[in-house]
PDB file of N, CA and C in Angstrom:
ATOM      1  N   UNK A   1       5.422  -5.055  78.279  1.00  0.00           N
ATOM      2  CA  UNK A   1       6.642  -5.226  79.013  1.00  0.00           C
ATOM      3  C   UNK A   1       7.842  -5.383  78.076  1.00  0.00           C
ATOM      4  N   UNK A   2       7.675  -6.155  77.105  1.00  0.00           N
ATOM      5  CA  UNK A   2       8.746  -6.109  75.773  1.00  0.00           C
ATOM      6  C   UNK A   2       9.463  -5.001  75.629  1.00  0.00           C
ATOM      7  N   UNK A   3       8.053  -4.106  75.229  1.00  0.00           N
ATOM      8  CA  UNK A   3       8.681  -2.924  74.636  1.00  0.00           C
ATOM      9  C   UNK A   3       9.775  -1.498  75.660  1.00  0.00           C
ATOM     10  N   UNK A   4       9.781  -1.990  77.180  1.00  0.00           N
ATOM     11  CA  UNK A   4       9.824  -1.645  78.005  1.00  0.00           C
ATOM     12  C   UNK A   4      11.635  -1.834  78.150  1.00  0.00           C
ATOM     13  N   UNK A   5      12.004  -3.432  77.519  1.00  0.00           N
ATOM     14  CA  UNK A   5      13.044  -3.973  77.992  1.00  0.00           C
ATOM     15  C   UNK A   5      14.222  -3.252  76.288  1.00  0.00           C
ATOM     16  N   UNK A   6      13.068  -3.643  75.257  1.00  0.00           N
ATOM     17  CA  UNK A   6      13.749  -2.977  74.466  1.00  0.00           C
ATOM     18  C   UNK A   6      14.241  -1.022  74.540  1.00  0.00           C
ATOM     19  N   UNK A   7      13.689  -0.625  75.126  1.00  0.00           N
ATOM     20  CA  UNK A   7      14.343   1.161  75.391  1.00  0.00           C
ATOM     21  C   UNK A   7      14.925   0.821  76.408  1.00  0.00           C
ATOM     22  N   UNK A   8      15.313  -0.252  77.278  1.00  0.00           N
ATOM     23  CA  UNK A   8      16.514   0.198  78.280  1.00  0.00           C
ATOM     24  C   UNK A   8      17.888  -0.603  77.502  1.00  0.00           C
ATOM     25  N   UNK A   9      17.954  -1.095  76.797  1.00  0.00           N
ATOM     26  CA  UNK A   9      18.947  -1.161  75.683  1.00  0.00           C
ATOM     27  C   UNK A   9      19.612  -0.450  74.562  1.00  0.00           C
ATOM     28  N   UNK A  10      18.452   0.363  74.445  1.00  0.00           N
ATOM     29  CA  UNK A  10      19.034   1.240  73.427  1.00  0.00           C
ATOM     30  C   UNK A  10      20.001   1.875  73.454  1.00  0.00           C
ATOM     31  N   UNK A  11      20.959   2.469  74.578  1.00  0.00           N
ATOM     32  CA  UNK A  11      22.369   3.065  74.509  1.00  0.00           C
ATOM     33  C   UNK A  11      23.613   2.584  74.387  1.00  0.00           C
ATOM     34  N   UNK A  12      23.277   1.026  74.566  1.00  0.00           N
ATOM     35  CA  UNK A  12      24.580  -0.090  74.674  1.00  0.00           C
ATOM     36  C   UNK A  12      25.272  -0.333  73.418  1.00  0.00           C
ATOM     37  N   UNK A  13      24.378  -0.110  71.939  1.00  0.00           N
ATOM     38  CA  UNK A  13      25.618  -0.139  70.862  1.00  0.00           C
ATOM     39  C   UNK A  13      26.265   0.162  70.668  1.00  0.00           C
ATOM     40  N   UNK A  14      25.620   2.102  70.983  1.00  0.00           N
ATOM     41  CA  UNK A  14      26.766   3.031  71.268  1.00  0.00           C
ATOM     42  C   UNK A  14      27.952   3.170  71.929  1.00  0.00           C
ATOM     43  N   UNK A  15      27.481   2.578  72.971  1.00  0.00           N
ATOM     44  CA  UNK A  15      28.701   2.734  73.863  1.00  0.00           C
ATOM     45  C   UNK A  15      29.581   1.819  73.869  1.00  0.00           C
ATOM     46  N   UNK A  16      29.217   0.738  73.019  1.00  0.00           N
ATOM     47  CA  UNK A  16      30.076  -0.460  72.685  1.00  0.00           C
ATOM     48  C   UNK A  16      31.209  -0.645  71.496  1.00  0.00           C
ATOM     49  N   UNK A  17      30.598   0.465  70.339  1.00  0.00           N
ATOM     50  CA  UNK A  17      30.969   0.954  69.366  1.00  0.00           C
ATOM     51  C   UNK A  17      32.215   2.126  69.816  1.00  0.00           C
ATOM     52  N   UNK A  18      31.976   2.693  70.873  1.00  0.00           N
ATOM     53  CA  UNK A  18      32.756   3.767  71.133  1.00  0.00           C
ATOM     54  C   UNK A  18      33.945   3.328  71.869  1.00  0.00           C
ATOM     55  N   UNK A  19      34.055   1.948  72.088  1.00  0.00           N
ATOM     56  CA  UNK A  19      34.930   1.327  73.002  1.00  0.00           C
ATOM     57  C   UNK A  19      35.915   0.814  72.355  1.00  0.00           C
ATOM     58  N   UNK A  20      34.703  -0.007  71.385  1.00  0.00           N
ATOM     59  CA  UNK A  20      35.851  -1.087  70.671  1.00  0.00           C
ATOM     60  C   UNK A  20      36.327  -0.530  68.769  1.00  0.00           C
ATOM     61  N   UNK A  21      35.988   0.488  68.380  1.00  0.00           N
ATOM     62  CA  UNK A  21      36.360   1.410  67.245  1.00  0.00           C
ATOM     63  C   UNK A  21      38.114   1.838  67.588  1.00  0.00           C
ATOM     64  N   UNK A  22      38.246   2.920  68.574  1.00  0.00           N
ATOM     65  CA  UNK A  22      39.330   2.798  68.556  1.00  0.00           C
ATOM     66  C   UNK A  22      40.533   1.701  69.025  1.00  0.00           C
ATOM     67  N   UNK A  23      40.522   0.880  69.419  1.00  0.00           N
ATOM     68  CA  UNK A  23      40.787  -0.696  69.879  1.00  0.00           C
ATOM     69  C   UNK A  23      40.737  -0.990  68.402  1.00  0.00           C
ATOM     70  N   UNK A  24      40.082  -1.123  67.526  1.00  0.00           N
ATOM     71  CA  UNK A  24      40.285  -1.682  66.445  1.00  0.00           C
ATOM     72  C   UNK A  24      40.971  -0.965  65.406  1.00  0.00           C
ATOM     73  N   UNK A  25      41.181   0.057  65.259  1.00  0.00           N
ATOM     74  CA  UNK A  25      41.929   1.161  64.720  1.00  0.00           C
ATOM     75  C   UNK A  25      43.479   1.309  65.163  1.00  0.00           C
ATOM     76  N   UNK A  26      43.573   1.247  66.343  1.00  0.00           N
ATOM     77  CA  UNK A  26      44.929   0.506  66.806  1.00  0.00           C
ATOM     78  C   UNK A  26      45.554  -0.310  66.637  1.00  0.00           C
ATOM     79  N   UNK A  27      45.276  -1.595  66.131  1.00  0.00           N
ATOM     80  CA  UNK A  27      44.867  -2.653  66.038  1.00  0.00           C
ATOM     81  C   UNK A  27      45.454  -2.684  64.550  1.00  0.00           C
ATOM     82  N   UNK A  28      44.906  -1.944  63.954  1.00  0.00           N
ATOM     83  CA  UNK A  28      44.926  -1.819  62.308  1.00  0.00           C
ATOM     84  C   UNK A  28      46.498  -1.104  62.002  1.00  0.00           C
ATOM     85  N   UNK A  29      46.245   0.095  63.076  1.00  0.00           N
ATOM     86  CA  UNK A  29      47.935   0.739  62.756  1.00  0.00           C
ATOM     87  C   UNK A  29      48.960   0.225  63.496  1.00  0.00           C
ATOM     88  N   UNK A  30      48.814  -0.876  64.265  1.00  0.00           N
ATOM     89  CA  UNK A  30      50.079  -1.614  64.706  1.00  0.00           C
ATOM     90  C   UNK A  30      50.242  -2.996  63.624  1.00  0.00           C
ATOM     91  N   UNK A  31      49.371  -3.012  62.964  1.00  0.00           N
ATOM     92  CA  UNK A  31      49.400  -3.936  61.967  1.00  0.00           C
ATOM     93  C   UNK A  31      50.362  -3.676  60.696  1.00  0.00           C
ATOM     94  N   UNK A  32      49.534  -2.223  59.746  1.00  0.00           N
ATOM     95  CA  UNK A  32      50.670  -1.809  59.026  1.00  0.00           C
ATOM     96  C   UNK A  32      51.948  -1.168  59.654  1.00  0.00           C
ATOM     97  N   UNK A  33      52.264  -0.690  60.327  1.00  0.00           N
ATOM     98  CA  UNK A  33      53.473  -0.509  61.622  1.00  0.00           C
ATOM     99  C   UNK A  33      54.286  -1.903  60.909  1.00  0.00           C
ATOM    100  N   UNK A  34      53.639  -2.733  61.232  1.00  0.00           N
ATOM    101  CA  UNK A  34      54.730  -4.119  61.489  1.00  0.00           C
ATOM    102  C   UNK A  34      55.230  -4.465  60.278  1.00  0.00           C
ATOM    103  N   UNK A  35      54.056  -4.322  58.677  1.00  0.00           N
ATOM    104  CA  UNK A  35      54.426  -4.529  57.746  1.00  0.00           C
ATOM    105  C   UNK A  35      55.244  -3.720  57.243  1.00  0.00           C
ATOM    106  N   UNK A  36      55.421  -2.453  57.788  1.00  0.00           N
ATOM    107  CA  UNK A  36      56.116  -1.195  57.058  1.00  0.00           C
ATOM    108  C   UNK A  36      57.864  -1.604  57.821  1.00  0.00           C
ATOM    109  N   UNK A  37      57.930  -1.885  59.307  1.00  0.00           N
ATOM    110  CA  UNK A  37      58.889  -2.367  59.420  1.00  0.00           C
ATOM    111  C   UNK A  37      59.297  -4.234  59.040  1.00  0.00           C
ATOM    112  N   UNK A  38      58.784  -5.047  58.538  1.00  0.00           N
ATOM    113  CA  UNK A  38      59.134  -6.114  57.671  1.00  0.00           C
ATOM    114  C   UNK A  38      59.862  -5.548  56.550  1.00  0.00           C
ATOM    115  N   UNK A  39      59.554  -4.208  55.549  1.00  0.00           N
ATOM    116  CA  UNK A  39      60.048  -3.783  54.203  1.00  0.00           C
ATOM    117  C   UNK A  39      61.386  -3.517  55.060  1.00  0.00           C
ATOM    118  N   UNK A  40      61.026  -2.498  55.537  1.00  0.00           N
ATOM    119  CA  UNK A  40      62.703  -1.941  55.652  1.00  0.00           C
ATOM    120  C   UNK A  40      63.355  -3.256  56.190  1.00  0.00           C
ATOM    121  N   UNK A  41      63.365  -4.248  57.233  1.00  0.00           N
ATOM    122  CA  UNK A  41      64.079  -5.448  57.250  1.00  0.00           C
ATOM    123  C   UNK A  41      64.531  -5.872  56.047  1.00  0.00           C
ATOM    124  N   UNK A  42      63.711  -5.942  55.116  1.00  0.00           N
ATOM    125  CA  UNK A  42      64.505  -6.518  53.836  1.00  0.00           C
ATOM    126  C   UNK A  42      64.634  -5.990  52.673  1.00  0.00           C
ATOM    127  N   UNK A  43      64.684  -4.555  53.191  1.00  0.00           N
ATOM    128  CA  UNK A  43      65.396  -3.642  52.007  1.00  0.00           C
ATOM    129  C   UNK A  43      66.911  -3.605  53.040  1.00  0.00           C
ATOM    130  N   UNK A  44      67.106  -3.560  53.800  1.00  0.00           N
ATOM    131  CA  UNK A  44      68.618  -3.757  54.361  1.00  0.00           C
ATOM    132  C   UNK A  44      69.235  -5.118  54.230  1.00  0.00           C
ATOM    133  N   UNK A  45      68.131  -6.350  54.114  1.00  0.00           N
ATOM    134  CA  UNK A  45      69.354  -7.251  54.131  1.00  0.00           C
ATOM    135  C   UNK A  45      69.241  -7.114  52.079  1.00  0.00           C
ATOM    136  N   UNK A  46      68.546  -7.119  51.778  1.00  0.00           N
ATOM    137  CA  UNK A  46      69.350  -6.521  49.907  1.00  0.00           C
ATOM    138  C   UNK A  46      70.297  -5.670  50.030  1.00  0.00           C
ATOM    139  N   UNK A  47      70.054  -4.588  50.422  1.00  0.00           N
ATOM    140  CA  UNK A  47      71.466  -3.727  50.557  1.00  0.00           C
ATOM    141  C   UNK A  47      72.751  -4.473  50.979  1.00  0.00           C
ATOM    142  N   UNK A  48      72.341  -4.932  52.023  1.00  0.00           N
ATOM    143  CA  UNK A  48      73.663  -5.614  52.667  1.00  0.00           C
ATOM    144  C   UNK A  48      74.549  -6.735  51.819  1.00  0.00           C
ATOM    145  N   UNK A  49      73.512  -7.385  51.348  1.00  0.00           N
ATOM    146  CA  UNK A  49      74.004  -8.633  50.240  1.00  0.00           C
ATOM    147  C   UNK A  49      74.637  -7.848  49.153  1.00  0.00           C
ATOM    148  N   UNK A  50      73.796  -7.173  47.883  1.00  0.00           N
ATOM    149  CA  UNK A  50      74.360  -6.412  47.330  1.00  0.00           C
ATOM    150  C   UNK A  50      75.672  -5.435  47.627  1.00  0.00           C
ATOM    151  N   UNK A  51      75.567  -4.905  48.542  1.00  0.00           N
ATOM    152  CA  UNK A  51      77.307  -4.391  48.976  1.00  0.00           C
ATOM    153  C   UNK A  51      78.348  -5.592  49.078  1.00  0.00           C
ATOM    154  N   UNK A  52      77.907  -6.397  49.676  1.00  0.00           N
ATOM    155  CA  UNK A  52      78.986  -7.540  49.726  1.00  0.00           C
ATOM    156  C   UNK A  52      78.867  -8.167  48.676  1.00  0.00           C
ATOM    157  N   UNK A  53      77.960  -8.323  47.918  1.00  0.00           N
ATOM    158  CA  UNK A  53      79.038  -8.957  46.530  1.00  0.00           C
ATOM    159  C   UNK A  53      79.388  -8.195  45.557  1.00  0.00           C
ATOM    160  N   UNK A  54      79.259  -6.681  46.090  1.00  0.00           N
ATOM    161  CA  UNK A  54      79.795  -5.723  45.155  1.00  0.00           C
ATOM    162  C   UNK A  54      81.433  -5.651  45.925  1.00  0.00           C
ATOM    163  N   UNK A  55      81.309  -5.574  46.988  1.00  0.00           N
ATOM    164  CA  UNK A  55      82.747  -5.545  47.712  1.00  0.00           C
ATOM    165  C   UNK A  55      83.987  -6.870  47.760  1.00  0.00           C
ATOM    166  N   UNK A  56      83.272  -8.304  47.391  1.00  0.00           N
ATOM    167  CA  UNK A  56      83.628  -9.576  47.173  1.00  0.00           C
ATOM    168  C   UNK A  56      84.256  -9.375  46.196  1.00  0.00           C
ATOM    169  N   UNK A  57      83.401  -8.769  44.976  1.00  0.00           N
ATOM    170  CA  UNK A  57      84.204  -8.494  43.328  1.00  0.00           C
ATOM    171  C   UNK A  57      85.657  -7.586  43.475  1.00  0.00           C
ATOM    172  N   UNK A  58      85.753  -6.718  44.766  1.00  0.00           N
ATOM    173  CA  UNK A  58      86.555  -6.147  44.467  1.00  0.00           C
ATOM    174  C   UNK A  58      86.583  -4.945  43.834  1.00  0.00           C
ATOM    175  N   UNK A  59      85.131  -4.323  44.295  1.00  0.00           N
ATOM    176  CA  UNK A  59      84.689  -2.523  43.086  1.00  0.00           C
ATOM    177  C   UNK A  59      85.156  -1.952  43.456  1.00  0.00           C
ATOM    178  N   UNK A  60      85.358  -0.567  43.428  1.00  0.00           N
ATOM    179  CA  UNK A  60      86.243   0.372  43.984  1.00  0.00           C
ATOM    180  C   UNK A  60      85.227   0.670  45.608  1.00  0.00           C
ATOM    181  N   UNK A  61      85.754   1.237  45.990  1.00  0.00           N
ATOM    182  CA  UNK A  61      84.495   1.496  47.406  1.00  0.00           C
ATOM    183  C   UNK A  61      83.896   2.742  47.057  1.00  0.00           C
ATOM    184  N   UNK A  62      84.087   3.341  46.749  1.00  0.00           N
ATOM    185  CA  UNK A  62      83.095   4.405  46.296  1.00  0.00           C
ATOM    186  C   UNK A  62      81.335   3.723  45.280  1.00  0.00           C
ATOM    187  N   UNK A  63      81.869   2.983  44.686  1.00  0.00           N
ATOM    188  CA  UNK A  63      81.272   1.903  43.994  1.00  0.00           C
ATOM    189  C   UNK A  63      80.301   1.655  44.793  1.00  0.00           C
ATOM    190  N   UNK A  64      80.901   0.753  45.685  1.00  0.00           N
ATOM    191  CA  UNK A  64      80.544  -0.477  46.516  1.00  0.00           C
ATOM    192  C   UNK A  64      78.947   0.487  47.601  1.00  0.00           C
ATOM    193  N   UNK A  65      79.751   1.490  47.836  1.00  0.00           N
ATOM    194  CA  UNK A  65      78.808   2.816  48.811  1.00  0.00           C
ATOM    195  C   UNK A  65      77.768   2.927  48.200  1.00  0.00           C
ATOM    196  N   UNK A  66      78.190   3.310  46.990  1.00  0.00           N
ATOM    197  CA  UNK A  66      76.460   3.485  46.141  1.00  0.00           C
ATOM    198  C   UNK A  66      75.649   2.660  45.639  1.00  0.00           C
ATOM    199  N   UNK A  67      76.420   1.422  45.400  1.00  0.00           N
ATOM    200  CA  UNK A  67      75.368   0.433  44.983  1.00  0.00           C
ATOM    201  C   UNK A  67      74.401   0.589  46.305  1.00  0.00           C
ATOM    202  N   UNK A  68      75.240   0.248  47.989  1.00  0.00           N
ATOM    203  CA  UNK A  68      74.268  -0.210  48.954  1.00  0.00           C
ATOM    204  C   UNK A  68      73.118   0.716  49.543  1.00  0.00           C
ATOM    205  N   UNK A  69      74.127   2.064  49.200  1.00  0.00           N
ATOM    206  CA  UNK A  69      72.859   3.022  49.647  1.00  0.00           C
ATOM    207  C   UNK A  69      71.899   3.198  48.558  1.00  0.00           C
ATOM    208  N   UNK A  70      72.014   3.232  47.417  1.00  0.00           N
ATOM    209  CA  UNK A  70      70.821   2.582  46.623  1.00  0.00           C
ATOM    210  C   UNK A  70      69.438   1.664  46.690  1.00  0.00           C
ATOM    211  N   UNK A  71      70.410   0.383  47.293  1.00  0.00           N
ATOM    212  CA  UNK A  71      69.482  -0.378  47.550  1.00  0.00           C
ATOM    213  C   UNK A  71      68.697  -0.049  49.279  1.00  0.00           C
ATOM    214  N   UNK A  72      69.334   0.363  49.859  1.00  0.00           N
ATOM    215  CA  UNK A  72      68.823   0.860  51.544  1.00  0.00           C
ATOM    216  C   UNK A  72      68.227   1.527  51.275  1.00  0.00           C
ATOM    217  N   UNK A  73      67.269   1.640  52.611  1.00  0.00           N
ATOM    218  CA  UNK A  73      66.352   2.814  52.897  1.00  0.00           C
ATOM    219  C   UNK A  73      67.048   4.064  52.918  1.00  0.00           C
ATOM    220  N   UNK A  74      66.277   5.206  52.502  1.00  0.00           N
ATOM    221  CA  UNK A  74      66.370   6.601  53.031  1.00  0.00           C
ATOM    222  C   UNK A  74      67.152   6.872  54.150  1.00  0.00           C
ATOM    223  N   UNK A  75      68.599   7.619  54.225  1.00  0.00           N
ATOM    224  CA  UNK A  75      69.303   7.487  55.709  1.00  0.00           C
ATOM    225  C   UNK A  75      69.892   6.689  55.865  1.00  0.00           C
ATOM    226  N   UNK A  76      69.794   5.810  55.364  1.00  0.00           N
ATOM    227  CA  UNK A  76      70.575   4.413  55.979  1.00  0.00           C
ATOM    228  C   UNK A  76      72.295   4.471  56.241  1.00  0.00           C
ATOM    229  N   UNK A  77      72.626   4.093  57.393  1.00  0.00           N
ATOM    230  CA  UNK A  77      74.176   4.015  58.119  1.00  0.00           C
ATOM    231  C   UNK A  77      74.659   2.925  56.993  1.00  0.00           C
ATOM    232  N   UNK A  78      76.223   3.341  55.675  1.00  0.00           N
ATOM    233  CA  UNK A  78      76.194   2.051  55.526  1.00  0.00           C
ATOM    234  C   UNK A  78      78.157   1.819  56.007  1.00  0.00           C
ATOM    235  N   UNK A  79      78.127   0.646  56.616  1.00  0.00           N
ATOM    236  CA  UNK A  79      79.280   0.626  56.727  1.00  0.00           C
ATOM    237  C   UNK A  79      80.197  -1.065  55.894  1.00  0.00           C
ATOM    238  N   UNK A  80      81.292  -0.637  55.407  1.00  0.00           N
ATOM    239  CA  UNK A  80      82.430  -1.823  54.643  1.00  0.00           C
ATOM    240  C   UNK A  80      83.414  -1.658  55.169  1.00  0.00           C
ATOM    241  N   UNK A  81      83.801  -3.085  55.734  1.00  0.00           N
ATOM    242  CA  UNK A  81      85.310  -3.290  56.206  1.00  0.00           C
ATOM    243  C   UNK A  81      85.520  -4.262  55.735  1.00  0.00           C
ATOM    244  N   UNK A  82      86.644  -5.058  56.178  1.00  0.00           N
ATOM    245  CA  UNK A  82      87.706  -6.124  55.190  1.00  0.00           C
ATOM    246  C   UNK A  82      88.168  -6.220  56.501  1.00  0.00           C
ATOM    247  N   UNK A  83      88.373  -8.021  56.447  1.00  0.00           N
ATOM    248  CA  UNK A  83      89.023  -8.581  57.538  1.00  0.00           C
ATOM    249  C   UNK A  83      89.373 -10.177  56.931  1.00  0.00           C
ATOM    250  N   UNK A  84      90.424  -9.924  56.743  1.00  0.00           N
ATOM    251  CA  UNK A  84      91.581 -10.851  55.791  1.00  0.00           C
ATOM    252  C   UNK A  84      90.737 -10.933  54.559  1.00  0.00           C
ATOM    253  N   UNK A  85      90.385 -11.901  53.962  1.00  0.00           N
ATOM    254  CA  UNK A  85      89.902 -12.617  53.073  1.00  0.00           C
ATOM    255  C   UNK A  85      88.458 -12.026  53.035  1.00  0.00           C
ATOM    256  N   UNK A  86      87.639 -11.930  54.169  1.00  0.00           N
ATOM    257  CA  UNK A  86      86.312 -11.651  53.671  1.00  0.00           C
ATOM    258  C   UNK A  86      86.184 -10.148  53.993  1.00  0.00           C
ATOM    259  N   UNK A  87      84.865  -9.872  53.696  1.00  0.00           N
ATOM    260  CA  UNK A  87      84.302  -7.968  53.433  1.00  0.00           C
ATOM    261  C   UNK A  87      82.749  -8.255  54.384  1.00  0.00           C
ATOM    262  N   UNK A  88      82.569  -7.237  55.154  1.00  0.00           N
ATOM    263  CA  UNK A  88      81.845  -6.940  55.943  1.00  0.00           C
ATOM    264  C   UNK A  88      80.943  -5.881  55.882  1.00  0.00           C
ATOM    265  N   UNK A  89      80.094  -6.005  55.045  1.00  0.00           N
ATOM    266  CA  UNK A  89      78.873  -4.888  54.704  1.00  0.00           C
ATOM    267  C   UNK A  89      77.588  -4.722  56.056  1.00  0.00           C
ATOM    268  N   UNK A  90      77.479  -3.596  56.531  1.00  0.00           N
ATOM    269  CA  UNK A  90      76.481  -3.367  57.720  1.00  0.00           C
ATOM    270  C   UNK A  90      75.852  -2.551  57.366  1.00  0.00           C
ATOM    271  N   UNK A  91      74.442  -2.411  57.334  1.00  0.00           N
ATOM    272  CA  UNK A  91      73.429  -1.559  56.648  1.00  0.00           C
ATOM    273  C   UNK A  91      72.455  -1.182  58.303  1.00  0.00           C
ATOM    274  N   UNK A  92      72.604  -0.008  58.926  1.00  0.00           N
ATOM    275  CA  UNK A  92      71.503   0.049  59.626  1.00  0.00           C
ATOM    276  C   UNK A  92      70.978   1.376  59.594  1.00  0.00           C
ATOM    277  N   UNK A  93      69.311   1.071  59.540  1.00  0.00           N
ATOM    278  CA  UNK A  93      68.438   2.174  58.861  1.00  0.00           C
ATOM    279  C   UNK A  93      67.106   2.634  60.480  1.00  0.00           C
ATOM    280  N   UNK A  94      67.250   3.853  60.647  1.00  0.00           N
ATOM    281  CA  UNK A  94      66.265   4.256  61.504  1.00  0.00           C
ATOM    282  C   UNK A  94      65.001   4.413  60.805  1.00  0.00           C
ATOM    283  N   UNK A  95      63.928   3.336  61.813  1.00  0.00           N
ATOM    284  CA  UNK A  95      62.530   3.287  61.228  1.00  0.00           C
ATOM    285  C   UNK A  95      61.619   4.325  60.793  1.00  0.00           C
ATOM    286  N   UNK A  96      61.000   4.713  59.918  1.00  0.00           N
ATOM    287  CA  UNK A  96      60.321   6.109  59.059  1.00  0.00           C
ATOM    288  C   UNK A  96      59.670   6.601  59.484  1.00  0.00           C
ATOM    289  N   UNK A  97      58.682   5.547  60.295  1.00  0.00           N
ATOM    290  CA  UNK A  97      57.249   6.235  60.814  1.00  0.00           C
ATOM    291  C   UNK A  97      57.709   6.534  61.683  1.00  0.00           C
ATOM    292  N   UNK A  98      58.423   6.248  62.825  1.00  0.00           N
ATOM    293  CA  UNK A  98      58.356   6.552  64.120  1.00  0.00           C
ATOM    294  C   UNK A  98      59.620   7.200  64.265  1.00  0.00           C
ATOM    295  N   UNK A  99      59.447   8.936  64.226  1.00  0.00           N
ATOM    296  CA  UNK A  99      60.911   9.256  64.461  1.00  0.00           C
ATOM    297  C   UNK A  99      61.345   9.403  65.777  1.00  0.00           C
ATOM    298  N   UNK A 100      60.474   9.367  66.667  1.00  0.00           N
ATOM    299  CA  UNK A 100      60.788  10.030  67.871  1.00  0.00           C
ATOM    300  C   UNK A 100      61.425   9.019  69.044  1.00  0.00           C
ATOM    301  N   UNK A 101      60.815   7.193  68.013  1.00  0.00           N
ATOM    302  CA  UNK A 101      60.746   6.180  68.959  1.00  0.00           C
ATOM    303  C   UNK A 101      62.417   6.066  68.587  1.00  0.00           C
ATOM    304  N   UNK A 102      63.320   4.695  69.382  1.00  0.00           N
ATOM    305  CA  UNK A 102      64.768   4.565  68.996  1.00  0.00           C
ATOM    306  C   UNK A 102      64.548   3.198  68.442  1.00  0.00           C
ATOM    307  N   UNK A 103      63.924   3.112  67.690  1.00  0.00           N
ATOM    308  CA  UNK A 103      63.466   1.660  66.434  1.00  0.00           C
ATOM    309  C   UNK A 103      64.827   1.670  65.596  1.00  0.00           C
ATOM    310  N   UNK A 104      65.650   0.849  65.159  1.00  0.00           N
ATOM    311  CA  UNK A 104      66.332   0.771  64.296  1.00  0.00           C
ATOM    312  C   UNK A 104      66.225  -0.933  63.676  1.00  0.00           C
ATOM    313  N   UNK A 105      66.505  -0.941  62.420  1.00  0.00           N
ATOM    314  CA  UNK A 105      66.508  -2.173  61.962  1.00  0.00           C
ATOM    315  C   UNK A 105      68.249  -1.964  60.850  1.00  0.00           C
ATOM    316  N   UNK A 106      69.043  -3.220  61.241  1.00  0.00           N
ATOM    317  CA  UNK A 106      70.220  -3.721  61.415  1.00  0.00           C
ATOM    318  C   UNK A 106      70.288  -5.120  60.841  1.00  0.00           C
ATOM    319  N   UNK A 107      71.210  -4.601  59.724  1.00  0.00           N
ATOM    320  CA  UNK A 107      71.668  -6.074  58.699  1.00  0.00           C
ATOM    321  C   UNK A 107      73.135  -6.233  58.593  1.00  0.00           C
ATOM    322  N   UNK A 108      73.758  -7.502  58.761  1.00  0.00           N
ATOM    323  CA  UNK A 108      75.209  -6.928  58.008  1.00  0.00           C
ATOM    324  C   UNK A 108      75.049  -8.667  56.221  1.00  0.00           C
ATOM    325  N   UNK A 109      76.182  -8.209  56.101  1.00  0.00           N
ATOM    326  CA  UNK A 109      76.184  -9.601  55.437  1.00  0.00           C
ATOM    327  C   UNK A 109      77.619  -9.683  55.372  1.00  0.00           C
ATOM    328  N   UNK A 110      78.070 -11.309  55.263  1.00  0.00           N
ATOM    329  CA  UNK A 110      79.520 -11.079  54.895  1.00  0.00           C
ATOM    330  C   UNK A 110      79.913 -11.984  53.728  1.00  0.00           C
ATOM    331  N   UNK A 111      81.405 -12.105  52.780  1.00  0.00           N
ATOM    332  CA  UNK A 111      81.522 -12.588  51.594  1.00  0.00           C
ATOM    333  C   UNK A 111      82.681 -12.768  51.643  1.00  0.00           C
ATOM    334  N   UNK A 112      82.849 -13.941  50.990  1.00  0.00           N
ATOM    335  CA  UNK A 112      84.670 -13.491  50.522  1.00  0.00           C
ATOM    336  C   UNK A 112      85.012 -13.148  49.600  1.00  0.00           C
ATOM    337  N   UNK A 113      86.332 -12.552  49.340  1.00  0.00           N
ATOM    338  CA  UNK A 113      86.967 -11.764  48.434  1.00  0.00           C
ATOM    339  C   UNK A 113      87.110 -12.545  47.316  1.00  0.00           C
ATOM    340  N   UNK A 114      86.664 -12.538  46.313  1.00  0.00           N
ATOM    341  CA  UNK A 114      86.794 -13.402  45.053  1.00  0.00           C
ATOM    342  C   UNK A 114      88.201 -12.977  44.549  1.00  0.00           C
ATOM    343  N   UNK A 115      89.089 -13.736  43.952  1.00  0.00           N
ATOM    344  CA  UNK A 115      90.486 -13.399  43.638  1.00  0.00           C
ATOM    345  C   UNK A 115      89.971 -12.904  42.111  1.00  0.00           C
ATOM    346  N   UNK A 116      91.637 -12.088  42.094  1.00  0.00           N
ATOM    347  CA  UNK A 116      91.185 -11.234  40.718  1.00  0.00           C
ATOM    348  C   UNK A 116      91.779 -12.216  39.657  1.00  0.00           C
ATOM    349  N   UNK A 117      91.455 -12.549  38.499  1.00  0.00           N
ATOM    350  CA  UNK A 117      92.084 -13.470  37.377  1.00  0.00           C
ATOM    351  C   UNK A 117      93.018 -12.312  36.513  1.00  0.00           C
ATOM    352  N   UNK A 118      94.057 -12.166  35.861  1.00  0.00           N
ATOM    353  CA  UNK A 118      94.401 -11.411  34.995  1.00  0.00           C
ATOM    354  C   UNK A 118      94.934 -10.323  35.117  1.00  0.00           C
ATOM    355  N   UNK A 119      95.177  -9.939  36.571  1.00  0.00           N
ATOM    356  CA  UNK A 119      95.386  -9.090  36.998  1.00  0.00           C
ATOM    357  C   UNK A 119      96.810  -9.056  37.107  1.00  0.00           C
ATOM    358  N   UNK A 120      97.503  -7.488  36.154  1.00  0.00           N
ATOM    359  CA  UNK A 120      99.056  -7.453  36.015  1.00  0.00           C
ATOM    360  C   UNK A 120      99.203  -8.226  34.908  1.00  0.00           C
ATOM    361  N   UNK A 121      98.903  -8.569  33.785  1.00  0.00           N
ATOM    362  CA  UNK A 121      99.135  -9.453  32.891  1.00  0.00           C
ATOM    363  C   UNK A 121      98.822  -8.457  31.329  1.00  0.00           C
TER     364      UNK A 121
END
């Protein structure tokens, strides 16, 4: 009778395996998914910082453009404005893997204008 109970079991690994494989594979690529969007999060807020204390110093803006798109992702929107005293660096980069999805990840940073010493002298 044992041996009876063991062959009506025999198809259930399979089919258990076939269930939970892709479930776990999913699982795995929503995982790196998340880590791949963590990088770009903080390759924009570097960019963003870096532009603003390249724009704080007072670089030329052409300058200021390339330092941040340097430091940004591939593509990355970068935008600098000035509003009195401080500078307004906005870095936003559409996510890599997923082109089709509307994922964006969005940094700004802001600084103030460091005064110039020596300047005209």
């Amino acid at each position: 009778m044992r041996g009876c109970e063991r062959g009506a079991d025999r198809g259930f690994v399979t089919a258990e395996s076939a269930v939970v494989l892709p479930v776990l594979v999913m699982f795995a690529m929503a995982l790196v998914w998340g880590l791949l969007m963590v990088a770009a999060q903080i390759q924009c807020v570097d960019a963003a910082r870096t532009g603003a204390r390249a724009a704080a110093r007072q670089d030329p803006p052409g300058a200021v453009l390339e330092v941040t798109r340097a430091a940004a992702p591939d593509g990355a929107k970068v935008t600098v404005g000035r509003e009195g005293d401080q500078v307004r660096v906005v870095v936003v980069a559409r996510f890599p893997a997923l082109h089709g999805l509307p994922f964006e990840v969005r940094e700004e940073a802001v600084a103030s204008v460091e005064e110039l010493v020596g300047v005209g002298s």
